[in-house]
C-alpha atoms as a PDB file:
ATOM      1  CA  UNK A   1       8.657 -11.669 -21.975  1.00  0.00           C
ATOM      2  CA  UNK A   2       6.152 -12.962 -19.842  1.00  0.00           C
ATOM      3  CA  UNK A   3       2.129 -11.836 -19.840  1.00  0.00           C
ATOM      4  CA  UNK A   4       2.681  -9.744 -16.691  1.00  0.00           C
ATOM      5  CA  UNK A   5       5.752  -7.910 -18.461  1.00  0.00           C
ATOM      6  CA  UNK A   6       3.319  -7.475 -21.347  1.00  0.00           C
ATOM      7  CA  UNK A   7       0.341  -6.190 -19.408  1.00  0.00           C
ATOM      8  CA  UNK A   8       2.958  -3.596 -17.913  1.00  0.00           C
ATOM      9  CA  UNK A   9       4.149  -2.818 -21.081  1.00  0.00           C
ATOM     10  CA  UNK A  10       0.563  -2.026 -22.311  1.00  0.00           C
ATOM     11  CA  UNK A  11      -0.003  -0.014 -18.992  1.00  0.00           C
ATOM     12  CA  UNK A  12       2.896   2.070 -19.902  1.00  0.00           C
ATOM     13  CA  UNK A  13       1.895   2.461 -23.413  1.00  0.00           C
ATOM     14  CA  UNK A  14      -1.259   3.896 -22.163  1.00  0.00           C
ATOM     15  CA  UNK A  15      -0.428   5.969 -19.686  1.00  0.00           C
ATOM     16  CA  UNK A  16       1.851   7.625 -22.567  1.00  0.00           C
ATOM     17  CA  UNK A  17      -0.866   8.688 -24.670  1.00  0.00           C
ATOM     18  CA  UNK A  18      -2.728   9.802 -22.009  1.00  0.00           C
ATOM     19  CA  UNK A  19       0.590  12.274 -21.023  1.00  0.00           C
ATOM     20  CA  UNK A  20       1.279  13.122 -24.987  1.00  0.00           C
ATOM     21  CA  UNK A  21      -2.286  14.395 -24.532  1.00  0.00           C
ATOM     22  CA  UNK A  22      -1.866  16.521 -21.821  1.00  0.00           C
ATOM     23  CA  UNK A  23       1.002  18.193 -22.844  1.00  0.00           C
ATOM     24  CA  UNK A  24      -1.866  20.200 -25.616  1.00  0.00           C
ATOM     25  CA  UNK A  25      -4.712  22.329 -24.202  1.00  0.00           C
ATOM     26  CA  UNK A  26      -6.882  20.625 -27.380  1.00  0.00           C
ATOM     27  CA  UNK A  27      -7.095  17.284 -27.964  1.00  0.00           C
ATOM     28  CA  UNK A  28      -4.210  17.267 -30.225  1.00  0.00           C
ATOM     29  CA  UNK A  29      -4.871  13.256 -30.500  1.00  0.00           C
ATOM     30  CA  UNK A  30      -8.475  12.221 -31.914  1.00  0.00           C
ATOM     31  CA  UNK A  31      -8.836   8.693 -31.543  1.00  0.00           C
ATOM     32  CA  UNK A  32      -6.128   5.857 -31.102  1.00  0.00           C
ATOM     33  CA  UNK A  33      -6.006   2.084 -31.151  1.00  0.00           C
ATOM     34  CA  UNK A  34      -3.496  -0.748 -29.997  1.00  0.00           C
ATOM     35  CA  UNK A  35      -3.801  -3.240 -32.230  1.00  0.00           C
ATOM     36  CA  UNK A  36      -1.137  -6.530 -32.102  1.00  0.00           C
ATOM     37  CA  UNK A  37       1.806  -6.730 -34.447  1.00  0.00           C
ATOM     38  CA  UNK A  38       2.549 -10.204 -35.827  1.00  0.00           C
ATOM     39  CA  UNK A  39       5.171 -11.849 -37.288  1.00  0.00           C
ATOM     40  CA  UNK A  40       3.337 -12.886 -40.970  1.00  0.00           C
ATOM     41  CA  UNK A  41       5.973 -15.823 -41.269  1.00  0.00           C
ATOM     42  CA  UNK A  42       5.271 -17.560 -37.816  1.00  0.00           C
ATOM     43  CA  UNK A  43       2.218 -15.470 -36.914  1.00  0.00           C
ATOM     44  CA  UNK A  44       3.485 -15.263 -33.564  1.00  0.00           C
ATOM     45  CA  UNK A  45       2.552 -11.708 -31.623  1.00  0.00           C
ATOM     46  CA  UNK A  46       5.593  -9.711 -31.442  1.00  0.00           C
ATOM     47  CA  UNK A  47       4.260  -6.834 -29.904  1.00  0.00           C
ATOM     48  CA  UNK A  48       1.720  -3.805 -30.429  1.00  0.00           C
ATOM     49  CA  UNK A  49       1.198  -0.979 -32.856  1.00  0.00           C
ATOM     50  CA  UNK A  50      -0.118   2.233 -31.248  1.00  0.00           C
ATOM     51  CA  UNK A  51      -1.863   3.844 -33.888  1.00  0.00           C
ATOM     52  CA  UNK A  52      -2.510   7.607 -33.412  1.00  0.00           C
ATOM     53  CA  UNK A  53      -5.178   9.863 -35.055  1.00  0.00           C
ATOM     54  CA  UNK A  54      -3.816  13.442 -35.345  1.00  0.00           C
ATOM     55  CA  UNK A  55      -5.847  16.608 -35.011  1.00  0.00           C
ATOM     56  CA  UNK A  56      -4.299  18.307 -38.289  1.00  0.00           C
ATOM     57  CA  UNK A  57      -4.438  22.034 -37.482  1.00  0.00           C
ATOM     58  CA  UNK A  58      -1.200  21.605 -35.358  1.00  0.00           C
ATOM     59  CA  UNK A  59       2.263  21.542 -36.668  1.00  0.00           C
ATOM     60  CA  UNK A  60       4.124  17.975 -36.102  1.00  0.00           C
ATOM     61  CA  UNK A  61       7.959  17.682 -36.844  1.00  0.00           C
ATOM     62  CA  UNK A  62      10.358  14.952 -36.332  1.00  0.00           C
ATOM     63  CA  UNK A  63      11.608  16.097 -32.400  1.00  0.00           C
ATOM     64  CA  UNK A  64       8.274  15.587 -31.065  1.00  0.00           C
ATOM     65  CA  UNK A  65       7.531  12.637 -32.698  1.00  0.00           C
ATOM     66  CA  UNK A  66      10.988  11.723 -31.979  1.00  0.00           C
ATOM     67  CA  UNK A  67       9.927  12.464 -27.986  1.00  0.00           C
ATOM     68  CA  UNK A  68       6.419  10.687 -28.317  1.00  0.00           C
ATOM     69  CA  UNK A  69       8.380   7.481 -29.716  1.00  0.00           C
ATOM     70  CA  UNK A  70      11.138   7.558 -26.086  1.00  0.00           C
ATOM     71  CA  UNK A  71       7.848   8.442 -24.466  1.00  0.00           C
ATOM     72  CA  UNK A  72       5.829   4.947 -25.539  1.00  0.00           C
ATOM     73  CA  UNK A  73       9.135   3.503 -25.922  1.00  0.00           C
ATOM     74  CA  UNK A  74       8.368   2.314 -29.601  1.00  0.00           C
ATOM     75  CA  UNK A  75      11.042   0.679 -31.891  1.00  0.00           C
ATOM     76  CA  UNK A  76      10.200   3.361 -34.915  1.00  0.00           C
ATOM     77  CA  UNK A  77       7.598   4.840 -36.028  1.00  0.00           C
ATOM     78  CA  UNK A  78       5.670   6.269 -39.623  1.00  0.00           C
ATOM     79  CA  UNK A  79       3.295   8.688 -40.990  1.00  0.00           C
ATOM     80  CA  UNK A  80       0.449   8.151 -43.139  1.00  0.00           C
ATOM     81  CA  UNK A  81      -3.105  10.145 -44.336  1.00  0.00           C
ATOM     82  CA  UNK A  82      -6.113   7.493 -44.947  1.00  0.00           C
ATOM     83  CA  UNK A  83      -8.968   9.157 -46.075  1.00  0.00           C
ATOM     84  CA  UNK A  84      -7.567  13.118 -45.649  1.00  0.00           C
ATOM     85  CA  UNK A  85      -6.712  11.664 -41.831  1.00  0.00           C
ATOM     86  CA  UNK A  86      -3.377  12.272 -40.585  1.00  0.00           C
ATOM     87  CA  UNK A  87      -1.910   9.533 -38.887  1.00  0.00           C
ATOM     88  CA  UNK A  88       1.005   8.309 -36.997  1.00  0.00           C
ATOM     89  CA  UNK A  89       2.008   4.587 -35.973  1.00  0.00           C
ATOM     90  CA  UNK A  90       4.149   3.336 -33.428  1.00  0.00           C
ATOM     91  CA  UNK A  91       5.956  -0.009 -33.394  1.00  0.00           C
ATOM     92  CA  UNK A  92       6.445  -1.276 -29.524  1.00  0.00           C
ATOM     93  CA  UNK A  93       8.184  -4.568 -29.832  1.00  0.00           C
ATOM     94  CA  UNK A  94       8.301  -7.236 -26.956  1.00  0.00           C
ATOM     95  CA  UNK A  95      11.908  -7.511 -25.933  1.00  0.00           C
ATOM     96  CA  UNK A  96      12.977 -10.605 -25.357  1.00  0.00           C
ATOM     97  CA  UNK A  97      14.123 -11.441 -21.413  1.00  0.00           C
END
């Protein structure tokens, strides 16, 4: 995958989050990041991680997270609470051409 593939990737990616917002009249998402995921044996970047931040007064089950993952086209994804935070994270992988 070249760096233009991977900028329109990331373009996607964002423009997903922006559209998993809308579809709540709150902010059902707090805060996000996109940080890299690397490979820890060759440390080469395989792709990104889309880490969500998840207002925790609304009810989440596996469709719509299900629909969020087709939606930012991620590999998988997993739950986890740091610090009484709910949060989800996304694996988007770089396919290969």
């Amino acid at each position: 995958m070249n760096e233009k593939q991977k900028d329109e990737l990331l373009k996607h990616v964002v423009g997903a989050i922006g559209a998993i917002k809308a579809q709540f009249e709150v902010e059902v998402i707090k805060d996000y990041e996109i940080p890299p995921l690397v490979n820890t044996k060759t440390m080469q970047d395989i792709g990104f991680g889309v880490k969500l931040q998840l207002n925790t007064r609304y009810d989440y089950d596996e469709e719509m997270l299900t629909q969020w993952k087709n939606m930012l086209k991620a590999d998988e994804w997993y739950i986890s609470v740091k610090r009484n935070q709910l949060h989800v994270t996304f694996k988007v992988r770089y396919k290969e051409d």
